[in-house]
Protein backbone atom coordinates (compact mmCIF):
# COMPACT_ATOMS: atom_id res chain seq x y z
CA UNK A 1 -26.81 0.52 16.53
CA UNK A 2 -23.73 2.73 17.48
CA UNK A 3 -23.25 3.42 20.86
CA UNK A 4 -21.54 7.10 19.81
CA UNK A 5 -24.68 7.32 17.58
CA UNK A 6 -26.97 6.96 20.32
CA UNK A 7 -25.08 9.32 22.88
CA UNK A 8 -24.80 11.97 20.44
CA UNK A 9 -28.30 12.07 19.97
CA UNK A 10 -29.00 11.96 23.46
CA UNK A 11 -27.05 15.11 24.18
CA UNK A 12 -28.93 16.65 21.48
CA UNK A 13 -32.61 16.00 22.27
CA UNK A 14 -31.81 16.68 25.76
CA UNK A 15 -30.90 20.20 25.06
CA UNK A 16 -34.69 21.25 24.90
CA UNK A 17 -35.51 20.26 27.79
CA UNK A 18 -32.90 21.56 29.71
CA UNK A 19 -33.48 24.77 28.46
CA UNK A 20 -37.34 24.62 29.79
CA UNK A 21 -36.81 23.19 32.97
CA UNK A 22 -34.38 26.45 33.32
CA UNK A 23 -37.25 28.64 32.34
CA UNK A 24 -40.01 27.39 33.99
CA UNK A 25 -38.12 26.55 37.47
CA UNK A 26 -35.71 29.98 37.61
CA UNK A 27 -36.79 32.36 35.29
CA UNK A 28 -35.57 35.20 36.68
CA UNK A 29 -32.16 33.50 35.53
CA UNK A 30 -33.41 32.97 32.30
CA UNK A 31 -34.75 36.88 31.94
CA UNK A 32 -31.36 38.09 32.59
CA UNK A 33 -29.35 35.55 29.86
CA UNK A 34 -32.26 36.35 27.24
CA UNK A 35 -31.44 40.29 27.61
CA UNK A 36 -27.64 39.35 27.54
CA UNK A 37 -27.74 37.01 24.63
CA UNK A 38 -30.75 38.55 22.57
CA UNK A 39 -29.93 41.02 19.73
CA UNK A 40 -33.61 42.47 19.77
CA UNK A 41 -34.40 44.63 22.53
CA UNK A 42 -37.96 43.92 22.82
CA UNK A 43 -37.34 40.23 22.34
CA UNK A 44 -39.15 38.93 25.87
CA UNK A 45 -38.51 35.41 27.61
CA UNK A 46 -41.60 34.07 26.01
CA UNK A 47 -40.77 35.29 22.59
CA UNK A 48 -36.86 33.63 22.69
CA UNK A 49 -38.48 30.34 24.08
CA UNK A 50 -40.49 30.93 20.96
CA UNK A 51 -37.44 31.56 18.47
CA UNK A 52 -35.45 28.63 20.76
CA UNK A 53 -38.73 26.16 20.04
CA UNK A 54 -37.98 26.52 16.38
CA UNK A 55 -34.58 25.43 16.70
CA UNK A 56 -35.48 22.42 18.99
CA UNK A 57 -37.94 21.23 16.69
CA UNK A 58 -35.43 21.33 13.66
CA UNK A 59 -32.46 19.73 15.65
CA UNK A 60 -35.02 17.22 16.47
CA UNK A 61 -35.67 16.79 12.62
CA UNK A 62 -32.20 16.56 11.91
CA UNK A 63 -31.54 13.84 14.72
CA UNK A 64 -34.53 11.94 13.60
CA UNK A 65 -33.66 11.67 9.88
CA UNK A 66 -30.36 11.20 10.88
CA UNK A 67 -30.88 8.31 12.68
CA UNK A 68 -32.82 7.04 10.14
CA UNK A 69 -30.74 7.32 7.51
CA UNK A 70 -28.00 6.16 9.35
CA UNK A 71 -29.87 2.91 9.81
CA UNK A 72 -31.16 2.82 6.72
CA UNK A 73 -28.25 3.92 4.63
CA UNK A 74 -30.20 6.04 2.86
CA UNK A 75 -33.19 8.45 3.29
CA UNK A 76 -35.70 7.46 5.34
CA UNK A 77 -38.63 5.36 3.59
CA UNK A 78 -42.02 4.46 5.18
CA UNK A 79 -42.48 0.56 5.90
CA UNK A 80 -44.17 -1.77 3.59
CA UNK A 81 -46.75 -2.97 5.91
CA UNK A 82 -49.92 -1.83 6.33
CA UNK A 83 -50.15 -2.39 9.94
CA UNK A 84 -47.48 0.01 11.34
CA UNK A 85 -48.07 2.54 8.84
CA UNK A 86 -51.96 2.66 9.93
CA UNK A 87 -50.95 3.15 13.21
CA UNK A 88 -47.62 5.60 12.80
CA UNK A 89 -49.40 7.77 10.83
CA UNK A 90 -53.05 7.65 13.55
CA UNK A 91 -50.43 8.55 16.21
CA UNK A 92 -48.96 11.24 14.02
CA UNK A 93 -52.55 12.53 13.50
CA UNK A 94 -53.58 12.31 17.11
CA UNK A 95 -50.03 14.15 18.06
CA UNK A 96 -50.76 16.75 16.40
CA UNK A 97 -54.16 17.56 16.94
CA UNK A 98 -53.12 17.84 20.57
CA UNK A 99 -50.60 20.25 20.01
CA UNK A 100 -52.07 22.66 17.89
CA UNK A 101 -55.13 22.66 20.40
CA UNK A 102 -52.75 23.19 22.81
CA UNK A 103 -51.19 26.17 20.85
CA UNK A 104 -54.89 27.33 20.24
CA UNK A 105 -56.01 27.51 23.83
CA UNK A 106 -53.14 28.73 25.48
CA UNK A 107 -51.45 30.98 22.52
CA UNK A 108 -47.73 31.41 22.91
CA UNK A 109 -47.96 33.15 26.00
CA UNK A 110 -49.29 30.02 27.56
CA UNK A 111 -47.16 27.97 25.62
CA UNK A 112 -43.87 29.43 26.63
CA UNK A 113 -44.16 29.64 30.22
CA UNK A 114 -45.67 33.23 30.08
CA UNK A 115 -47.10 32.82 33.49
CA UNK A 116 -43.82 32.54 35.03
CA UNK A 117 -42.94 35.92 33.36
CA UNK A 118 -45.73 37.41 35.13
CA UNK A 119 -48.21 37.13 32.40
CA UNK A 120 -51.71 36.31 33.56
CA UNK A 121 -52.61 33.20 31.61
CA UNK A 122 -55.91 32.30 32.47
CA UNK A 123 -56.19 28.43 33.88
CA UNK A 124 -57.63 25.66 31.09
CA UNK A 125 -59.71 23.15 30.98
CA UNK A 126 -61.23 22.76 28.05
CA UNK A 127 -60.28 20.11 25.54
CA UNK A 128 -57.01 19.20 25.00
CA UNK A 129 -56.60 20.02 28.88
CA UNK A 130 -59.58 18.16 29.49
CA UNK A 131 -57.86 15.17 28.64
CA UNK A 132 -54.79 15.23 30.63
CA UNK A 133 -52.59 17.61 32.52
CA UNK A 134 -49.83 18.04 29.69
CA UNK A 135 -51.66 17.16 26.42
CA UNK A 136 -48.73 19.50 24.26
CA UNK A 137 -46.04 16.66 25.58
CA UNK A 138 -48.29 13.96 24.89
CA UNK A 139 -49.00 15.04 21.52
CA UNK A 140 -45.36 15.23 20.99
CA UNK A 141 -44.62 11.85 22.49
CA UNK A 142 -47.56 10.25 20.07
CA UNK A 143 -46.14 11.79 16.81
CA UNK A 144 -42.39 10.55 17.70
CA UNK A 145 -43.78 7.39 18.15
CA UNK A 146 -46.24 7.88 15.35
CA UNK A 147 -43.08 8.80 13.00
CA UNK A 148 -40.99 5.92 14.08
CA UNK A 149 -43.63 3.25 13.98
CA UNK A 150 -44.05 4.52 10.41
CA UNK A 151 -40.61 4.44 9.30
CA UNK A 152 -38.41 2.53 11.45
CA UNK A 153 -40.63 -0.76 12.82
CA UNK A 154 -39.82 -3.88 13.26
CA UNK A 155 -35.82 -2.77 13.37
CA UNK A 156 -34.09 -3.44 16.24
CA UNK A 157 -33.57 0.02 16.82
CA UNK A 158 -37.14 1.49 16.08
CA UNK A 159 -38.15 2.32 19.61
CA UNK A 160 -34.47 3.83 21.00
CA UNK A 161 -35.31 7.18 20.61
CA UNK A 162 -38.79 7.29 20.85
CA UNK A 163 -38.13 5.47 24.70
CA UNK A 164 -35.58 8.90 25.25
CA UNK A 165 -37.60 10.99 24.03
CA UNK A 166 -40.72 9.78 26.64
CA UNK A 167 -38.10 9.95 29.44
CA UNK A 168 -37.35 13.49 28.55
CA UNK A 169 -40.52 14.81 28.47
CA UNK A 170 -41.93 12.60 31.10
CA UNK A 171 -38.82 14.38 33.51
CA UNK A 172 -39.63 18.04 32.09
CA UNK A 173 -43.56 17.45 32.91
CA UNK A 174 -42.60 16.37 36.36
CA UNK A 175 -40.19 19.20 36.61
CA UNK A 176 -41.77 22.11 34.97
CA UNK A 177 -44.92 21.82 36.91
């Protein structure tokens, strides 16, 4: 593993949830850069968290891949055994049934911290919320792991990211509340 490699991601991944734990802890601040930076007028704060998500997700895509194939010298590949690709792929399944119930409860208004906007986003509890308080980062953290598992274990370097990625998330849930 490279040590630059490793940084470089780091700075990378972490640029999500910096960007949330601005939102959701001074978003007044965050209003006034999303009518400076957005070229839309009627773009709100919920709607550029929603254009910035996109771009998260695909930097995270590019990272993971890229980390992959820089370990692999070559496009990623799913493993040969059975085992961890049982597993990856339940985690991946499991992931991402708890996000898009997450998505389906809350819509993007509850998603992207519309309550902090001053949206009135009525309080859940209903299943995924019924399972635990942050079931969308959960269901991220379980298809990471789900996608490494699948394509990266038993290598040395299979649970780096996945471990940085749970830190992350595990700071921006304690944050964000």
């Amino acid at each position: 593993m490279s040590l630059w490699l490793f940084l470089a991601a780091a700075l990378l991944l972490s640029l999500e949830r910096v960007v949330y734990v601005w939102a959701s802890r001074d978003p007044e601040s965050f209003r006034a850069w999303c009518r400076h930076v957005s070229p839309v007028s009627s773009d709100t704060p919920v709607t550029v968290l929603q254009k910035l998500f996109y771009g998260f997700k695909g930097i995270q895509i590019v990272v993971f891949l890229g980390w992959c194939a820089w370990h692999q010298q070559g496009a990623p590949v799913l493993g040969e055994a059975t085992l961890p690709l049982a597993v990856g792929g339940s985690l991946l399944v499991i992931g991402q049934v708890l996000n898009l119930s997450v998505f389906y409860r809350l819509g993007m208004k509850g998603v992207f911290y519309g309550n902090r906007f001053g949206e009135k986003i009525p309080w859940c509890r209903e299943f995924p919320f019924s399972l635990c308080r942050h079931p969308q980062y959960v269901g991220t953290l379980c298809s990471i792991w789900g996608f490494f598992v699948a394509v990266r274990f038993p290598h040395d370097d299979w649970y780096l990211l996945p471990t940085l990625e749970t830190l992350y998330y595990a700071y921006g849930a304690y944050v964000e509340s």
